[in-house]
Protein backbone atom coordinates (compact mmCIF):
# COMPACT_ATOMS: atom_id res chain seq x y z
CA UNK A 1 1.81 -24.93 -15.62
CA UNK A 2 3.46 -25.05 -12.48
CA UNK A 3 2.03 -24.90 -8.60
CA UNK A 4 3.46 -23.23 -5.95
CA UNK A 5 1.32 -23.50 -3.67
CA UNK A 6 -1.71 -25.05 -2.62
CA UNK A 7 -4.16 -25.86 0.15
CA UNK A 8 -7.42 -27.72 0.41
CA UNK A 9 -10.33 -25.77 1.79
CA UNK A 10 -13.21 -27.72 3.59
CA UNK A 11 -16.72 -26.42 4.93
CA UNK A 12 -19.82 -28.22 5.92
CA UNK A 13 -22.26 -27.31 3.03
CA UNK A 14 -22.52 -28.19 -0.81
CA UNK A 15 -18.75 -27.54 -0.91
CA UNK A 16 -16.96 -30.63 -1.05
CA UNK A 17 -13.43 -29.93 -1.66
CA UNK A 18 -12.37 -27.29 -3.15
CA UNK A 19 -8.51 -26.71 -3.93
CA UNK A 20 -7.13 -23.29 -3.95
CA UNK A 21 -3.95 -23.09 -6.17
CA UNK A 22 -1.00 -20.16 -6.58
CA UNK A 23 0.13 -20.36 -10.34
CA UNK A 24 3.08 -18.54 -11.66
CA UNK A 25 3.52 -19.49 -15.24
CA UNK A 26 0.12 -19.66 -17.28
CA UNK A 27 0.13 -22.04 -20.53
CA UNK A 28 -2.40 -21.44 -23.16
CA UNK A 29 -4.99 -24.04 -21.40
CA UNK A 30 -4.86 -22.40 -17.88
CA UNK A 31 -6.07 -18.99 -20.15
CA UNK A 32 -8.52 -20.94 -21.35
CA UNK A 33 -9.61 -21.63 -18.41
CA UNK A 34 -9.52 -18.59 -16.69
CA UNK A 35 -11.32 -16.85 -19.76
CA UNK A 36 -14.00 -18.89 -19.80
CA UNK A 37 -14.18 -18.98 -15.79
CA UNK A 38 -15.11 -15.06 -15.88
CA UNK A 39 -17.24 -15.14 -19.00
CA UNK A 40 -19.33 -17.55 -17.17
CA UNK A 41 -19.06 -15.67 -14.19
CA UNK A 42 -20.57 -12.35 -16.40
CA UNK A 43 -23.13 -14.27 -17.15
CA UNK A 44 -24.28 -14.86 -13.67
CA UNK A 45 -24.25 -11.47 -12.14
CA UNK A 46 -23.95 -7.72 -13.45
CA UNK A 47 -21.41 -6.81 -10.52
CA UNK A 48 -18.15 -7.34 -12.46
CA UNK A 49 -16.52 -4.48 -14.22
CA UNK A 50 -17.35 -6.24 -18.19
CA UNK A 51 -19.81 -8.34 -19.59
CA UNK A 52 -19.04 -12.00 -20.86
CA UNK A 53 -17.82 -10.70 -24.36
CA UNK A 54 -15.71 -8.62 -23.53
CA UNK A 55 -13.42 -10.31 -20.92
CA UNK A 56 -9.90 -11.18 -22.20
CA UNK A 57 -6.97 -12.59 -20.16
CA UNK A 58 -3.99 -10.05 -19.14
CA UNK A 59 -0.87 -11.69 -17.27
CA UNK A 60 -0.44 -8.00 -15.26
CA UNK A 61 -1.30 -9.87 -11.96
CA UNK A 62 1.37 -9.76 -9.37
CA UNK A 63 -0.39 -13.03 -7.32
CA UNK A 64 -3.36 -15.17 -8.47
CA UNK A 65 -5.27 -17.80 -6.54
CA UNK A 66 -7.54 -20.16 -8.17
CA UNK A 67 -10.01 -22.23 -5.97
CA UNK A 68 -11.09 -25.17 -7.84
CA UNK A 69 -13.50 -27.67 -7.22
CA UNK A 70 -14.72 -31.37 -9.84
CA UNK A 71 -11.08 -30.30 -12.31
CA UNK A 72 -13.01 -26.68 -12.82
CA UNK A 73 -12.03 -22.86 -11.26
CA UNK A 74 -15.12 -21.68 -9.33
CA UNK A 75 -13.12 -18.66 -8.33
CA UNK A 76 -10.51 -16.35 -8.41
CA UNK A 77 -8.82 -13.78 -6.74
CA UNK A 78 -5.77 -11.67 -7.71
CA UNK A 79 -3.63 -8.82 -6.47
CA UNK A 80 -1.75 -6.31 -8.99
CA UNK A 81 0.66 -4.20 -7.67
CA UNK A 82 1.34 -0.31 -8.25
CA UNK A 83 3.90 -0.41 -11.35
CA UNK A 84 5.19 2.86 -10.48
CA UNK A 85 7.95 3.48 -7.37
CA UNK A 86 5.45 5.90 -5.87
CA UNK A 87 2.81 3.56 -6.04
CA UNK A 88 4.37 0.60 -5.42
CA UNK A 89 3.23 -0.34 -2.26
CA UNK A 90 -0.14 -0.67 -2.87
CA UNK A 91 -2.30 -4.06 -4.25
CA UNK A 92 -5.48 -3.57 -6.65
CA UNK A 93 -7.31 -6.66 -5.17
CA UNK A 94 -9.91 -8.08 -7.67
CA UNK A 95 -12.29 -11.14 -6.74
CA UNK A 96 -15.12 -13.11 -8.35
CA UNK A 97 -16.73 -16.28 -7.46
CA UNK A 98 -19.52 -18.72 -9.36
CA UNK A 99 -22.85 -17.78 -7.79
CA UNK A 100 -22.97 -21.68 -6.45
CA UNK A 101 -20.37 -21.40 -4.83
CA UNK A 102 -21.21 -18.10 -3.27
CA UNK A 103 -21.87 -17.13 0.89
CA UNK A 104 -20.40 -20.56 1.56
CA UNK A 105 -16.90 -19.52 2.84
CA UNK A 106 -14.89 -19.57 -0.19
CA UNK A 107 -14.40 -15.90 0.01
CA UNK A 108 -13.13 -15.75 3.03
CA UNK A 109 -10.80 -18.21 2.64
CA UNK A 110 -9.77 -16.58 -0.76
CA UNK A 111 -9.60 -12.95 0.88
CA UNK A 112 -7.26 -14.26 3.96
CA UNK A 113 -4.71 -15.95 2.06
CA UNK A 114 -4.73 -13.18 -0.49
CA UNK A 115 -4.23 -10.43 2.32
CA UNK A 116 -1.56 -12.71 4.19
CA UNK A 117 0.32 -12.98 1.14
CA UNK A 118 0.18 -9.23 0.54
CA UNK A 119 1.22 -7.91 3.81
CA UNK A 120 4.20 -10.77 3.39
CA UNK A 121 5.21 -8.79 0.09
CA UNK A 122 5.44 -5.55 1.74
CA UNK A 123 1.79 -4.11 0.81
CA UNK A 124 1.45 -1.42 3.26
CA UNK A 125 -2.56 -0.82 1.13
CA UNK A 126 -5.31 -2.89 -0.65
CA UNK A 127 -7.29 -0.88 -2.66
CA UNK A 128 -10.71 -2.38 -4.95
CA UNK A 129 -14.19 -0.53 -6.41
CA UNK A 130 -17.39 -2.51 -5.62
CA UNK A 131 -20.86 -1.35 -7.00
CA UNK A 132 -22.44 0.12 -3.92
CA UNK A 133 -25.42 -2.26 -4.35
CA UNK A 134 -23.48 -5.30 -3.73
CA UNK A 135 -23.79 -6.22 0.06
CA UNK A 136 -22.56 -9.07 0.18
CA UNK A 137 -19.32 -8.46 -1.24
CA UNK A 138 -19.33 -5.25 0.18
CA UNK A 139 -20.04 -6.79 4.24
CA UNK A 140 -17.16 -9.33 2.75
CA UNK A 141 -14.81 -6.48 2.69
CA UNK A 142 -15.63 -4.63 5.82
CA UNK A 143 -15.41 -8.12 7.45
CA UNK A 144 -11.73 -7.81 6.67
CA UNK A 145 -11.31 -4.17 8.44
CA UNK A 146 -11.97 -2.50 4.39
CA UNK A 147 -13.33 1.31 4.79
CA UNK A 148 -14.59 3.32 1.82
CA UNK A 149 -12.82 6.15 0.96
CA UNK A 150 -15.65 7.48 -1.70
CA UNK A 151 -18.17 7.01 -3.82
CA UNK A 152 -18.11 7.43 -7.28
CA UNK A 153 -21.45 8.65 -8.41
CA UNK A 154 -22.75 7.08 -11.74
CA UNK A 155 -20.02 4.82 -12.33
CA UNK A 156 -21.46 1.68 -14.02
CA UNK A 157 -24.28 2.04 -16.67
CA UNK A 158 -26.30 -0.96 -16.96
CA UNK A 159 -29.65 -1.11 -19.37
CA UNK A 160 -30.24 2.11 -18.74
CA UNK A 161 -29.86 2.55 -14.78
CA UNK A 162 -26.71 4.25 -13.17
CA UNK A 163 -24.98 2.82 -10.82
CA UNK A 164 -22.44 4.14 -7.79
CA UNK A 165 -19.10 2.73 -7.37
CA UNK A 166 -17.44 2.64 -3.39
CA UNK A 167 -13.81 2.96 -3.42
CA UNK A 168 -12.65 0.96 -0.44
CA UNK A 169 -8.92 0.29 1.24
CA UNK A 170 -7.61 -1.15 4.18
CA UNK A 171 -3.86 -0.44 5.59
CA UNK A 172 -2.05 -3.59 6.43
């Protein structure tokens, strides 16, 4: 496993310190990790795109941050790149947090470095989906200058309830 880059992130509530870590090359205990990160993370909120079970790690991620806090990831935020030449310039961002861990700053700090580091690759557009009942990641994004572009009616399909999808970008 080796770090390229990290930083330590510090805010006056239950956050103590929380590290948030670049990795490049991922070794069969960092997978772990992650996989059991956003199983747990499933668990604790319907607004991911899966349910625990069915989460398995993919290395397609052109940059991944992990914020960790105690030796465990409490978060995680990646950017995947267009793999086509016509779509090339455009990041898929994707971002979860533990629910302790959540409305105390950590996405912020998570978003801004994630966005700076896009915008130094040459991203000229972030692009995610976001149930359209989730405020607070949804205020989250527009905090960051994120517009939606449309709604996707029915989307998700959880016990038995529909659910609308926003698909929201911001130019760099």
């Amino acid at each position: 496993m080796k770090k390229v880059w990290s930083n330590t992130f510090k805010k006056k509530t239950l956050l103590s310190k929380v590290l948030i870590m670049r990795f490049e090359n991922f070794n069969e205990n960092l997978i772990d990790e992650i996989t059991f990160f956003y199983r747990k993370a499933a668990t604790e909120t319907n607004f991911l795109g899966f349910h625990s079970h069915e989460y398995t790690f993919v290395n397609n991620f052109s940059y991944m941050l992990l914020a960790i806090d105690n030796n465990k990831i409490v978060g995680i935020i990646t950017i995947t790149k267009g793999c086509r030449l016509k779509n090339s310039h455009v990041g898929t961002l994707g971002i979860a947090i533990l629910q302790e861990y959540c409305s105390k700053g950590l996405g912020t700090k998570l978003m801004d470095m994630a966005l700076k580091w896009s915008k130094e690759q040459g991203l000229h557009k972030i692009v995610l989906v976001v149930r359209e009942d989730n405020g607070i990641a949804t205020k989250l994004y527009e905090k960051f200058g994120f517009n939606v572009e449309g709604i996707m009616k029915d989307e998700t399909l959880i016990d038995g309830t529909y659910y609308n999808s926003l698909y929201m970008s911001r130019i760099l």
